[in-house]
PDB file of N, CA and C in Angstrom:
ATOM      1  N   UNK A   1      24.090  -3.213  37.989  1.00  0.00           N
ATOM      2  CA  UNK A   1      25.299  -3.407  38.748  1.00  0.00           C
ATOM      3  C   UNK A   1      26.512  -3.366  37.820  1.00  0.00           C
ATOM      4  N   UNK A   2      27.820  -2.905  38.589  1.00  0.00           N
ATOM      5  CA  UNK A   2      29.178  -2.713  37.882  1.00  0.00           C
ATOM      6  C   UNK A   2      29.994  -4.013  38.571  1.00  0.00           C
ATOM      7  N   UNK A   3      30.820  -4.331  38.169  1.00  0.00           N
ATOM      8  CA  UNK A   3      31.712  -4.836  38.457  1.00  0.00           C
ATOM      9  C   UNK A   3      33.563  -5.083  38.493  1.00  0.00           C
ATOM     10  N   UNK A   4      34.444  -5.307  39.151  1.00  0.00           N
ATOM     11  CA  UNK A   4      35.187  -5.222  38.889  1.00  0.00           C
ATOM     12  C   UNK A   4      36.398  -6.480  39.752  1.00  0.00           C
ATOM     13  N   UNK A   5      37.857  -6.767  39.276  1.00  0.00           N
ATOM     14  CA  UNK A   5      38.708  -7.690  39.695  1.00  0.00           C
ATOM     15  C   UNK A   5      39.227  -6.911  40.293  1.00  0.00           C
ATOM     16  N   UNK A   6      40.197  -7.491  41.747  1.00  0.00           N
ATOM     17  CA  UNK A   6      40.768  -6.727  42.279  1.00  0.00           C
ATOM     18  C   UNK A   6      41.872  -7.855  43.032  1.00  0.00           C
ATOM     19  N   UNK A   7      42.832  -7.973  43.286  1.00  0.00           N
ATOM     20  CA  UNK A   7      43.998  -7.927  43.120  1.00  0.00           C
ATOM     21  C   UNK A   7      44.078  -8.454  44.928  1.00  0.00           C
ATOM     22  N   UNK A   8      44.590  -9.763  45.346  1.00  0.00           N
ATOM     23  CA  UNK A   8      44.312  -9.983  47.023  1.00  0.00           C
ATOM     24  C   UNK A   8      45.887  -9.218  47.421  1.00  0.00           C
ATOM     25  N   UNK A   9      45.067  -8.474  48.417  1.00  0.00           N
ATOM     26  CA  UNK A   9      46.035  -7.301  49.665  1.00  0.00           C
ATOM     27  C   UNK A   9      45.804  -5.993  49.203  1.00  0.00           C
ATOM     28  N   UNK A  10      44.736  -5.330  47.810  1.00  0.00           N
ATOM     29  CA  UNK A  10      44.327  -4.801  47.591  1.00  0.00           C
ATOM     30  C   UNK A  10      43.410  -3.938  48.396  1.00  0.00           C
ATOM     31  N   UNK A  11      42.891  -2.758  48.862  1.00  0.00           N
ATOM     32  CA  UNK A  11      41.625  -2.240  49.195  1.00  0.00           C
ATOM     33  C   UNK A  11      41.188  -1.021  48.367  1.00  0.00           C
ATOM     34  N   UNK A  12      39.901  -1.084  48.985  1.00  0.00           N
ATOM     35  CA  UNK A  12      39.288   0.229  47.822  1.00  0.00           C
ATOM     36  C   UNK A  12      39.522   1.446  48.696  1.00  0.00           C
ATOM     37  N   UNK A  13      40.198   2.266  47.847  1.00  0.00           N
ATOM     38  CA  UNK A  13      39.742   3.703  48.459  1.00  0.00           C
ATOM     39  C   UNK A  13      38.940   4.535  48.383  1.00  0.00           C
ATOM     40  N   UNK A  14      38.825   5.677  47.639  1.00  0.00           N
ATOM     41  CA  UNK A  14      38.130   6.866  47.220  1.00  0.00           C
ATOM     42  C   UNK A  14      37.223   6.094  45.902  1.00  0.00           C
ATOM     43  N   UNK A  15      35.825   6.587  46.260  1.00  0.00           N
ATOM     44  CA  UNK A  15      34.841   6.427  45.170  1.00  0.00           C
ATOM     45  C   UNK A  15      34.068   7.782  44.250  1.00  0.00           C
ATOM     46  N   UNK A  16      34.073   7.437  43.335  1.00  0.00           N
ATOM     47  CA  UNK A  16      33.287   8.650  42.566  1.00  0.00           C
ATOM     48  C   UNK A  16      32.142   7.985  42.067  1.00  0.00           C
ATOM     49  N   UNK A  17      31.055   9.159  41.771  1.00  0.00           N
ATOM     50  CA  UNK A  17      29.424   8.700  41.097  1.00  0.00           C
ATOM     51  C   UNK A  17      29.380   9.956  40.286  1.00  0.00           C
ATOM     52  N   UNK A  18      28.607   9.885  39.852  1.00  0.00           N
ATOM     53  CA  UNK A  18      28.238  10.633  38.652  1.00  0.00           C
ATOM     54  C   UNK A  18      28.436  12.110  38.875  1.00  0.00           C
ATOM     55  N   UNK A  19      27.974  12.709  40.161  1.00  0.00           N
ATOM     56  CA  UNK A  19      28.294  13.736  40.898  1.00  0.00           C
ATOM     57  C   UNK A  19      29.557  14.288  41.442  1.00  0.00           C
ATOM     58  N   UNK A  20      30.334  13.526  41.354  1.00  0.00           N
ATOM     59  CA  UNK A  20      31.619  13.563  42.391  1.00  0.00           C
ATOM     60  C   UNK A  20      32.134  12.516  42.952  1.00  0.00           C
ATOM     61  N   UNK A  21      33.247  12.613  43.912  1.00  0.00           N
ATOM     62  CA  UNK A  21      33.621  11.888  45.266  1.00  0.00           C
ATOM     63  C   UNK A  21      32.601  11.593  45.942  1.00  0.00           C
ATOM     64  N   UNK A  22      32.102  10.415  46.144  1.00  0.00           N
ATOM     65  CA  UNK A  22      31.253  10.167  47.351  1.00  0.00           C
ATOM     66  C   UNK A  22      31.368  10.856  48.722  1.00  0.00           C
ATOM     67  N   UNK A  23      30.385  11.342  48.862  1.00  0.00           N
ATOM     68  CA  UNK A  23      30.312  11.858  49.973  1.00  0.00           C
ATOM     69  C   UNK A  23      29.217  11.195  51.219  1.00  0.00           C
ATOM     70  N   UNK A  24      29.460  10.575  52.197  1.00  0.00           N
ATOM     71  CA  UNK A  24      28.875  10.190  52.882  1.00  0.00           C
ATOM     72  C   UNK A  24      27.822  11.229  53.588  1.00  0.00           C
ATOM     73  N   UNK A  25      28.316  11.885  54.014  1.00  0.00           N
ATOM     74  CA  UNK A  25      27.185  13.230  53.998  1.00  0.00           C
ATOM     75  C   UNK A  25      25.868  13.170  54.033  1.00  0.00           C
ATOM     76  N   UNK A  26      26.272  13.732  52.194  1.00  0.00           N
ATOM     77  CA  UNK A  26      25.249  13.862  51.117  1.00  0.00           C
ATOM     78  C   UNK A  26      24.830  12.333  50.708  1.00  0.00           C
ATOM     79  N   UNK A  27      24.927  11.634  50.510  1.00  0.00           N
ATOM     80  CA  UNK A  27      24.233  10.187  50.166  1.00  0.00           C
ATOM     81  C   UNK A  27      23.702   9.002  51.555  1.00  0.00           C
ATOM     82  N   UNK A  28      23.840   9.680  52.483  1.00  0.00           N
ATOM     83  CA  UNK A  28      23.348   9.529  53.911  1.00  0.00           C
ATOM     84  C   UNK A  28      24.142   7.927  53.692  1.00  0.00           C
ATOM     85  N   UNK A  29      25.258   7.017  53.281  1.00  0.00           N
ATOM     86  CA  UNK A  29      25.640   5.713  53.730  1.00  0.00           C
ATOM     87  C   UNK A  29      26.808   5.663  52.543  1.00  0.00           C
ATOM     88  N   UNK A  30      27.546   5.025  53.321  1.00  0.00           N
ATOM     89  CA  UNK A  30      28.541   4.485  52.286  1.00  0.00           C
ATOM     90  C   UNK A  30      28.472   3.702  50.790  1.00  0.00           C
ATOM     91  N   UNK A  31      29.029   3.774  49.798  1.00  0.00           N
ATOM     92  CA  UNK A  31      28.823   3.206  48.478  1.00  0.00           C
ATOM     93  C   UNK A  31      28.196   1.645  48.963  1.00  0.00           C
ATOM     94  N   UNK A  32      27.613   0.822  48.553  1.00  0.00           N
ATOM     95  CA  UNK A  32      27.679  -0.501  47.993  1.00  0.00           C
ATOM     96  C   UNK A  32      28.679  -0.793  47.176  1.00  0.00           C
ATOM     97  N   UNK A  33      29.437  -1.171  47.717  1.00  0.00           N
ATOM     98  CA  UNK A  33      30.491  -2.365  47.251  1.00  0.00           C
ATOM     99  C   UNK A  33      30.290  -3.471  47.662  1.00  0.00           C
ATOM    100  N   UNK A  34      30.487  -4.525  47.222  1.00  0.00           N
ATOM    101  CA  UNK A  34      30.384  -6.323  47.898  1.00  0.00           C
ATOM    102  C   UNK A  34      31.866  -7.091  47.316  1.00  0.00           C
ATOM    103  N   UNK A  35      32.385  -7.566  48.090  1.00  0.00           N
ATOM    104  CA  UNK A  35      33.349  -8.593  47.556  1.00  0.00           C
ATOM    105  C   UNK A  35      32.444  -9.991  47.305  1.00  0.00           C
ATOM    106  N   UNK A  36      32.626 -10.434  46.249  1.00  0.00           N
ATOM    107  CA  UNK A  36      31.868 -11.673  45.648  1.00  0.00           C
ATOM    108  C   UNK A  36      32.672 -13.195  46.149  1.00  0.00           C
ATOM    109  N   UNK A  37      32.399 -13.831  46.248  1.00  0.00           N
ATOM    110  CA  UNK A  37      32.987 -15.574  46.491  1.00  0.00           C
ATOM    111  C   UNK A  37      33.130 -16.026  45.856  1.00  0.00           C
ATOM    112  N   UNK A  38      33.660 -15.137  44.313  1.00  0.00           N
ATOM    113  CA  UNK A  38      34.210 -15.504  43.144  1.00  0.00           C
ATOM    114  C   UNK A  38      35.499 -14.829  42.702  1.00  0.00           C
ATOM    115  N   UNK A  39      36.562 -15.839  42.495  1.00  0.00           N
ATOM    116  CA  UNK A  39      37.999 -15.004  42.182  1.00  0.00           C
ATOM    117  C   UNK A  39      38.717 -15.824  40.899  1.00  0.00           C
ATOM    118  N   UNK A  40      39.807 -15.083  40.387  1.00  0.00           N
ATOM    119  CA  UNK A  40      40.414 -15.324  38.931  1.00  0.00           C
ATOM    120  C   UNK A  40      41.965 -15.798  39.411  1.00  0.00           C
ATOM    121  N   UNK A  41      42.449 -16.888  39.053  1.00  0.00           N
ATOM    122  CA  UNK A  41      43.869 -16.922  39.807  1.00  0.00           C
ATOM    123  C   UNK A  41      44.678 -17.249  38.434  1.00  0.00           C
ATOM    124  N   UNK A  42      45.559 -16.135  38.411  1.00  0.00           N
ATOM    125  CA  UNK A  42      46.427 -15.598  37.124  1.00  0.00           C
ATOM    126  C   UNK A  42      47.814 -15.565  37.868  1.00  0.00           C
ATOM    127  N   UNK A  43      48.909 -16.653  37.293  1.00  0.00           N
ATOM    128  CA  UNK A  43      50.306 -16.100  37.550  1.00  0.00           C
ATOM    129  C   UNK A  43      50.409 -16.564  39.623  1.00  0.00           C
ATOM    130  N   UNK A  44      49.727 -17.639  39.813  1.00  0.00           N
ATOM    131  CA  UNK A  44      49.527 -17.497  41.256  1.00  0.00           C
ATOM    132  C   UNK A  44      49.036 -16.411  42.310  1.00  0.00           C
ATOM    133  N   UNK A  45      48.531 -15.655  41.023  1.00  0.00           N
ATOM    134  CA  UNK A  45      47.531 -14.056  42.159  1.00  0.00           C
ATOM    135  C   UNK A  45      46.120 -14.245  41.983  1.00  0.00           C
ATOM    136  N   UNK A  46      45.226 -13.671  43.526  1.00  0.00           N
ATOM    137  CA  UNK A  46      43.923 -13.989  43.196  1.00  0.00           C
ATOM    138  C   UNK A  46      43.774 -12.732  42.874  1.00  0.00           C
ATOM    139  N   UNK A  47      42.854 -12.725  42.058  1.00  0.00           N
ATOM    140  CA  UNK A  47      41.805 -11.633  41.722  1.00  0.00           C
ATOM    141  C   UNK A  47      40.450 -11.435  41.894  1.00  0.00           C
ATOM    142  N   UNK A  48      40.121 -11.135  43.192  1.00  0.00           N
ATOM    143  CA  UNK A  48      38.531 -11.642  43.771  1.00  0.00           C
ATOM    144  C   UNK A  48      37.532 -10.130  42.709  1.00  0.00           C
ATOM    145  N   UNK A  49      36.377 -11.088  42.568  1.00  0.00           N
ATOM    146  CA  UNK A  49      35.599 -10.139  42.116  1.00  0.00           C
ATOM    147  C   UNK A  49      34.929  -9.327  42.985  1.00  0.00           C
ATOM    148  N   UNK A  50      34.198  -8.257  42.505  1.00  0.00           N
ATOM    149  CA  UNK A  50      33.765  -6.900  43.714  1.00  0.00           C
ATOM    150  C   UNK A  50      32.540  -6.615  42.864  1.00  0.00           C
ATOM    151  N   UNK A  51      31.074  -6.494  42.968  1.00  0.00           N
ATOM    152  CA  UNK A  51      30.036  -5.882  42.799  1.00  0.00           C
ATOM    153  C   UNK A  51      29.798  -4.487  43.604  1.00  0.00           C
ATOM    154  N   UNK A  52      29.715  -3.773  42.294  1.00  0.00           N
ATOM    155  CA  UNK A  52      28.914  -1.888  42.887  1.00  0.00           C
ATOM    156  C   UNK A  52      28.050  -1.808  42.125  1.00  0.00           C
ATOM    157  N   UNK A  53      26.989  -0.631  43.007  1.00  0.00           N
ATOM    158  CA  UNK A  53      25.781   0.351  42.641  1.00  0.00           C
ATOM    159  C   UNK A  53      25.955   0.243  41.001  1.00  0.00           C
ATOM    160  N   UNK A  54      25.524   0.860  39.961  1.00  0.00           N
ATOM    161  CA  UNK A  54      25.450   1.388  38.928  1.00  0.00           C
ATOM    162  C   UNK A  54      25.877   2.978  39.148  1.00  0.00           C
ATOM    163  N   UNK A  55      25.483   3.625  40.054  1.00  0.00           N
ATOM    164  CA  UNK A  55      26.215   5.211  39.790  1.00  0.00           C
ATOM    165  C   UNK A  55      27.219   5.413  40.212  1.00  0.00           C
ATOM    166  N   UNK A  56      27.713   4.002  40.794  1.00  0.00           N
ATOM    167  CA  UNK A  56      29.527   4.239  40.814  1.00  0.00           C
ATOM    168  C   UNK A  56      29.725   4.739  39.498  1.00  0.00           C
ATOM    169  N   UNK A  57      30.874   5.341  38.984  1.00  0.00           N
ATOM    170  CA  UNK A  57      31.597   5.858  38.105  1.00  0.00           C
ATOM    171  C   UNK A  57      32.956   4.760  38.170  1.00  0.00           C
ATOM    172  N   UNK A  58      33.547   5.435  39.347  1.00  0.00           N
ATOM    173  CA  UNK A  58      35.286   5.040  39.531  1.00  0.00           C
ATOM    174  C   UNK A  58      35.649   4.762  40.833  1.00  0.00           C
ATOM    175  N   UNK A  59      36.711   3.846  40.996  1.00  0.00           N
ATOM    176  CA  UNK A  59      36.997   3.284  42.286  1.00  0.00           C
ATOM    177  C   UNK A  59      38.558   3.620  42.253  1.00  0.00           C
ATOM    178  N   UNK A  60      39.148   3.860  43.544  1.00  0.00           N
ATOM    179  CA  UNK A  60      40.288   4.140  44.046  1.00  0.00           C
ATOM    180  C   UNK A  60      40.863   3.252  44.537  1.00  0.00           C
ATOM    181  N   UNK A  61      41.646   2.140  44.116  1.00  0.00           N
ATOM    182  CA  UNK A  61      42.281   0.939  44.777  1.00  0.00           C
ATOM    183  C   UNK A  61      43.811   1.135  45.261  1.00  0.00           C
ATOM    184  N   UNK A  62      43.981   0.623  46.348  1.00  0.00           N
ATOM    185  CA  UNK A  62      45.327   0.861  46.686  1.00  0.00           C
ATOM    186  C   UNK A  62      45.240  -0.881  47.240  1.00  0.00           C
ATOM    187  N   UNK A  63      47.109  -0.619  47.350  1.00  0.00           N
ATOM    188  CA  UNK A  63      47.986  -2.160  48.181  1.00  0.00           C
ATOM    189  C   UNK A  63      47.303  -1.871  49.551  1.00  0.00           C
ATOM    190  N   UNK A  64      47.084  -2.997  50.497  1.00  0.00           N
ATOM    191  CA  UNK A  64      46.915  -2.665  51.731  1.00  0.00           C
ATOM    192  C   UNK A  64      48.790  -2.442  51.982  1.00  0.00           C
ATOM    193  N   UNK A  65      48.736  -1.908  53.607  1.00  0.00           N
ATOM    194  CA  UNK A  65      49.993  -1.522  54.076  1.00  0.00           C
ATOM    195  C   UNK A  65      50.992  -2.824  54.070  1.00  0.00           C
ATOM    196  N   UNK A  66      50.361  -3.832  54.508  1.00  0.00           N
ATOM    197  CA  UNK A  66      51.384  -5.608  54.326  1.00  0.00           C
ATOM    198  C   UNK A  66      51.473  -5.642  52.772  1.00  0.00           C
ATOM    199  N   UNK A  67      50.865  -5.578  51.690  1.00  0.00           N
ATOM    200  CA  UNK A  67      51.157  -5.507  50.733  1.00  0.00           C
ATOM    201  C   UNK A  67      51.846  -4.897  50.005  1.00  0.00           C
ATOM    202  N   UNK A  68      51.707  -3.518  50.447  1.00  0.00           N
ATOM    203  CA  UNK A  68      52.841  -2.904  49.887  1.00  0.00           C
ATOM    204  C   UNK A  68      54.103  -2.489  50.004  1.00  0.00           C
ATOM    205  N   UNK A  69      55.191  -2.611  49.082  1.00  0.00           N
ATOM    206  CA  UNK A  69      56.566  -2.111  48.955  1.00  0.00           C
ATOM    207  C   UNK A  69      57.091  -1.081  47.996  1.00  0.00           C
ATOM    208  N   UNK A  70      58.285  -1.124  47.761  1.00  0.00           N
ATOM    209  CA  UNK A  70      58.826  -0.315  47.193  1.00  0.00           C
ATOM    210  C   UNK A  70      58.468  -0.525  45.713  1.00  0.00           C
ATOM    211  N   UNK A  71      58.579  -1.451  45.295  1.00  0.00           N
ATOM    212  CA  UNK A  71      58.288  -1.829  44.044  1.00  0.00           C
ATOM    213  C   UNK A  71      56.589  -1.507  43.763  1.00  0.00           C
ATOM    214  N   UNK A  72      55.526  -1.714  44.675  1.00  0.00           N
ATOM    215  CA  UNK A  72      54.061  -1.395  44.024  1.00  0.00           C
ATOM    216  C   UNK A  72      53.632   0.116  43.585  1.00  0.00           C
ATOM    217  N   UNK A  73      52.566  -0.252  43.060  1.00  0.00           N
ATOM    218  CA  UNK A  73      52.015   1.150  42.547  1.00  0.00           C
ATOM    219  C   UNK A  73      51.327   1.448  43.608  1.00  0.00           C
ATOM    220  N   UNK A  74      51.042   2.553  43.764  1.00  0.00           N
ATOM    221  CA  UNK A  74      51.368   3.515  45.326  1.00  0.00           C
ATOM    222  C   UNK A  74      49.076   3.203  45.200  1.00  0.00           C
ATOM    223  N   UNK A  75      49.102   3.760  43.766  1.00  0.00           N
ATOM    224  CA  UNK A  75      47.371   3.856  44.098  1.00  0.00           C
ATOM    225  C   UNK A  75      46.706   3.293  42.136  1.00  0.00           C
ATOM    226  N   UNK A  76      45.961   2.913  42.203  1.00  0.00           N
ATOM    227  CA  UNK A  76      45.479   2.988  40.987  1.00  0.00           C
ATOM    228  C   UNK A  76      43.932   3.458  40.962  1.00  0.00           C
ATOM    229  N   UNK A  77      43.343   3.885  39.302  1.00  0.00           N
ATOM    230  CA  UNK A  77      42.002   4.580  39.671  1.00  0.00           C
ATOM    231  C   UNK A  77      41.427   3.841  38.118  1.00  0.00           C
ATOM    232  N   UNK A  78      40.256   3.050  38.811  1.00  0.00           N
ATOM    233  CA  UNK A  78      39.765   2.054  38.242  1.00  0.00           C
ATOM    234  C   UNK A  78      38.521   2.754  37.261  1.00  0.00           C
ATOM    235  N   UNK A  79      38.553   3.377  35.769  1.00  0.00           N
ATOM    236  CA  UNK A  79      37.104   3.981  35.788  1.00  0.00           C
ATOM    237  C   UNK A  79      36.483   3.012  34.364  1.00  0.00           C
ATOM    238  N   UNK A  80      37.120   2.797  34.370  1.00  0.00           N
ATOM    239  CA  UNK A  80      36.202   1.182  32.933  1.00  0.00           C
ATOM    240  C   UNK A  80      35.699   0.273  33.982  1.00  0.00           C
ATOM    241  N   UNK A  81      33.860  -0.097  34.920  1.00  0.00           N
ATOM    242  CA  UNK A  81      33.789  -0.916  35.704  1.00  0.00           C
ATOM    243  C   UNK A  81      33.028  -1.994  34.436  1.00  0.00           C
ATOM    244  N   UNK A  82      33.238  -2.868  34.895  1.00  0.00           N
ATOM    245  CA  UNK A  82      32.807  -4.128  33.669  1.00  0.00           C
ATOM    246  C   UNK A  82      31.037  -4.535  33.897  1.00  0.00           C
ATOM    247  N   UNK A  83      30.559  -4.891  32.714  1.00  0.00           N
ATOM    248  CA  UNK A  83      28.849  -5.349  32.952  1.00  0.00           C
ATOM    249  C   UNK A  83      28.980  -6.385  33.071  1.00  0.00           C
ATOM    250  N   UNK A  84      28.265  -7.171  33.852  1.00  0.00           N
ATOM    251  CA  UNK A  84      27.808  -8.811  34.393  1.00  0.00           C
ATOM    252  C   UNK A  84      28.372  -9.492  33.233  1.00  0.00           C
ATOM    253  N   UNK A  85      28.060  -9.264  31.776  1.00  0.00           N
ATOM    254  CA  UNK A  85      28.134  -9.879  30.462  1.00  0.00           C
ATOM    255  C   UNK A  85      30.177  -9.925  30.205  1.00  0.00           C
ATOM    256  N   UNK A  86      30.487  -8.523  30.434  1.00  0.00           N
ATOM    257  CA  UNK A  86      32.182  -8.910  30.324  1.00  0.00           C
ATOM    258  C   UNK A  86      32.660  -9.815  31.703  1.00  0.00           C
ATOM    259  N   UNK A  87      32.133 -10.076  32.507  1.00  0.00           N
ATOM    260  CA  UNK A  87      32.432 -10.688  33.894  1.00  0.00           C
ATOM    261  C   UNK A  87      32.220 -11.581  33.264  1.00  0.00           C
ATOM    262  N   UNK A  88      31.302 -12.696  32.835  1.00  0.00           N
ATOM    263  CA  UNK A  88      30.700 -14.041  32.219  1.00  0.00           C
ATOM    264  C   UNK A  88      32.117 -14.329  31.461  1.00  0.00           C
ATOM    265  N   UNK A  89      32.073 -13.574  30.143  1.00  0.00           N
ATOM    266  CA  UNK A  89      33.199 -13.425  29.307  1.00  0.00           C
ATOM    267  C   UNK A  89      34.560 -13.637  29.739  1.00  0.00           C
ATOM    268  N   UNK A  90      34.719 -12.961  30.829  1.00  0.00           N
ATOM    269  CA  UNK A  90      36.281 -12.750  31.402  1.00  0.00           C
ATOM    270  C   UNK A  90      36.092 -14.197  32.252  1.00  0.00           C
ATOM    271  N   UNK A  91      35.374 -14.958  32.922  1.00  0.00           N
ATOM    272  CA  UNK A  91      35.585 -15.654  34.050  1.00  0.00           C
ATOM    273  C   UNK A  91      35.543 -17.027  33.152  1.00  0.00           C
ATOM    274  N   UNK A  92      34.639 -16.989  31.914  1.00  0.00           N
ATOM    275  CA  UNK A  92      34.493 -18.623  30.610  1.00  0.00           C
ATOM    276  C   UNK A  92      36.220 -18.318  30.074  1.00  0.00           C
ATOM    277  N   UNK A  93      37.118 -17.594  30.273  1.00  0.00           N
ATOM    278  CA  UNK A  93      37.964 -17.603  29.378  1.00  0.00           C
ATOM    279  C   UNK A  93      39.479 -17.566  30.076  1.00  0.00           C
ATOM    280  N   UNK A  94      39.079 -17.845  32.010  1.00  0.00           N
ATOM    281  CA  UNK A  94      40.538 -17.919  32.807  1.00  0.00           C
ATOM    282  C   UNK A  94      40.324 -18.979  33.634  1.00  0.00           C
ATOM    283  N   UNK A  95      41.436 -19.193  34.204  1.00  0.00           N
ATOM    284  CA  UNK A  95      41.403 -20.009  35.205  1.00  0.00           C
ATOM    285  C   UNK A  95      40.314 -19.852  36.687  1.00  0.00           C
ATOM    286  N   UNK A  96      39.141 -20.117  36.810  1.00  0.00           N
ATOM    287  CA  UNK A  96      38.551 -19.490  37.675  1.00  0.00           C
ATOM    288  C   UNK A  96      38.339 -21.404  38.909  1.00  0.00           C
ATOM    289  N   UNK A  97      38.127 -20.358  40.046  1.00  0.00           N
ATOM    290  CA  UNK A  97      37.985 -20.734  41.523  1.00  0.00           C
ATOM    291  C   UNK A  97      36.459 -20.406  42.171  1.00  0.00           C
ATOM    292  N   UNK A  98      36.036 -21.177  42.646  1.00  0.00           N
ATOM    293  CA  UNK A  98      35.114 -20.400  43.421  1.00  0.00           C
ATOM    294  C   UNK A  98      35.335 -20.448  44.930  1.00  0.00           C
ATOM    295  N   UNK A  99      35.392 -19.396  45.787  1.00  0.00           N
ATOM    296  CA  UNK A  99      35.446 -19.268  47.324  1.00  0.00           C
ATOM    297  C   UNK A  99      34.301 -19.533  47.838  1.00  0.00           C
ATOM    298  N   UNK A 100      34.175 -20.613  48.464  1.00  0.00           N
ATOM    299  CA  UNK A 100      32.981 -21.296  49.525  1.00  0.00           C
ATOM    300  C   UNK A 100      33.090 -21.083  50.554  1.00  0.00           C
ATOM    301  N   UNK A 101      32.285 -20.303  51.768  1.00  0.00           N
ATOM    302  CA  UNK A 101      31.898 -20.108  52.533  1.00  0.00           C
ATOM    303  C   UNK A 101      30.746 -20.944  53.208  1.00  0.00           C
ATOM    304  N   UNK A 102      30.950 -21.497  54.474  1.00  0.00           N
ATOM    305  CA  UNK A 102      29.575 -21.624  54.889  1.00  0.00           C
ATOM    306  C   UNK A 102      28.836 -22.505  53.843  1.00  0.00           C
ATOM    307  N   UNK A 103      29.376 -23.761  53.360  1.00  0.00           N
ATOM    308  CA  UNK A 103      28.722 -24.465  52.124  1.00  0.00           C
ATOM    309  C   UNK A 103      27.539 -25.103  53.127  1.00  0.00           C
ATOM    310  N   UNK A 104      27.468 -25.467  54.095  1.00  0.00           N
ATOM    311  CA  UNK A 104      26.417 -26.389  54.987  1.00  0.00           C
ATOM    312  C   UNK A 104      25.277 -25.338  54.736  1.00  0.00           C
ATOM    313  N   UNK A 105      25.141 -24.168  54.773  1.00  0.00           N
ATOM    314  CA  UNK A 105      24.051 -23.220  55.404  1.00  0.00           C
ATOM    315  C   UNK A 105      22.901 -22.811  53.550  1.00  0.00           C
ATOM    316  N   UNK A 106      24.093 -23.250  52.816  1.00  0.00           N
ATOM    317  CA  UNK A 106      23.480 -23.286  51.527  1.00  0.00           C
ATOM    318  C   UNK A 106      22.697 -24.707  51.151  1.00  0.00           C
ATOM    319  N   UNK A 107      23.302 -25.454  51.316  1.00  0.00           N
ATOM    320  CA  UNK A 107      23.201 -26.864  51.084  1.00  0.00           C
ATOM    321  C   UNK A 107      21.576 -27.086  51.601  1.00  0.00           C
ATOM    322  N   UNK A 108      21.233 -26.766  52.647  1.00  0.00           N
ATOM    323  CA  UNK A 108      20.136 -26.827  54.245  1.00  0.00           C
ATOM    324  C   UNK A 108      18.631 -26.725  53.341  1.00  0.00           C
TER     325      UNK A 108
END
């Protein structure tokens, strides 16, 4: 698995794998992506973490439409995705949060 931070009002766009642009098509289902219930809060911004496949390559992130203005960057293209080990690294060394969901159904 890859991983990566992403930025809240953020979404993913366009994905690449080793082959290309994902093509739903040809890979009969959409990428695996997961948003995780783990986020980084820097400067009062969250930065929720996101788990992908391994043959992701690169991810296409944009502002959602409420997020964005004149001032944001229109799109960014994410292709350094981080290993579990720089995630450990990056999350022992910031301010980290964890997002709980549904704590009763774990707890049980």
């Amino acid at each position: 698995m890859k991983y990566f931070f992403l930025s809240e009002g953020w979404t993913i766009g366009r994905v690449w794998a080793s082959d290309g642009l994902w093509q739903i098509t040809a890979w009969r289902r959409q990428p695996d992506i997961q948003r995780l219930n783990i986020c980084l809060v820097e400067s009062n911004e969250l930065l929720w973490l996101y788990r992908v496949e391994e043959v992701i390559l690169t991810v296409e992130v944009k502002p959602t439409t409420s997020a964005a203005s004149s001032d944001t960057i229109g799109q960014v293209v994410l292709k350094r995705l981080m290993s579990a080990e720089q995630v450990i690294e990056r999350l022992g060394t910031a301010e980290t949060r964890c997002h709980l969901q549904n704590l009763q159904s774990v707890v049980q």
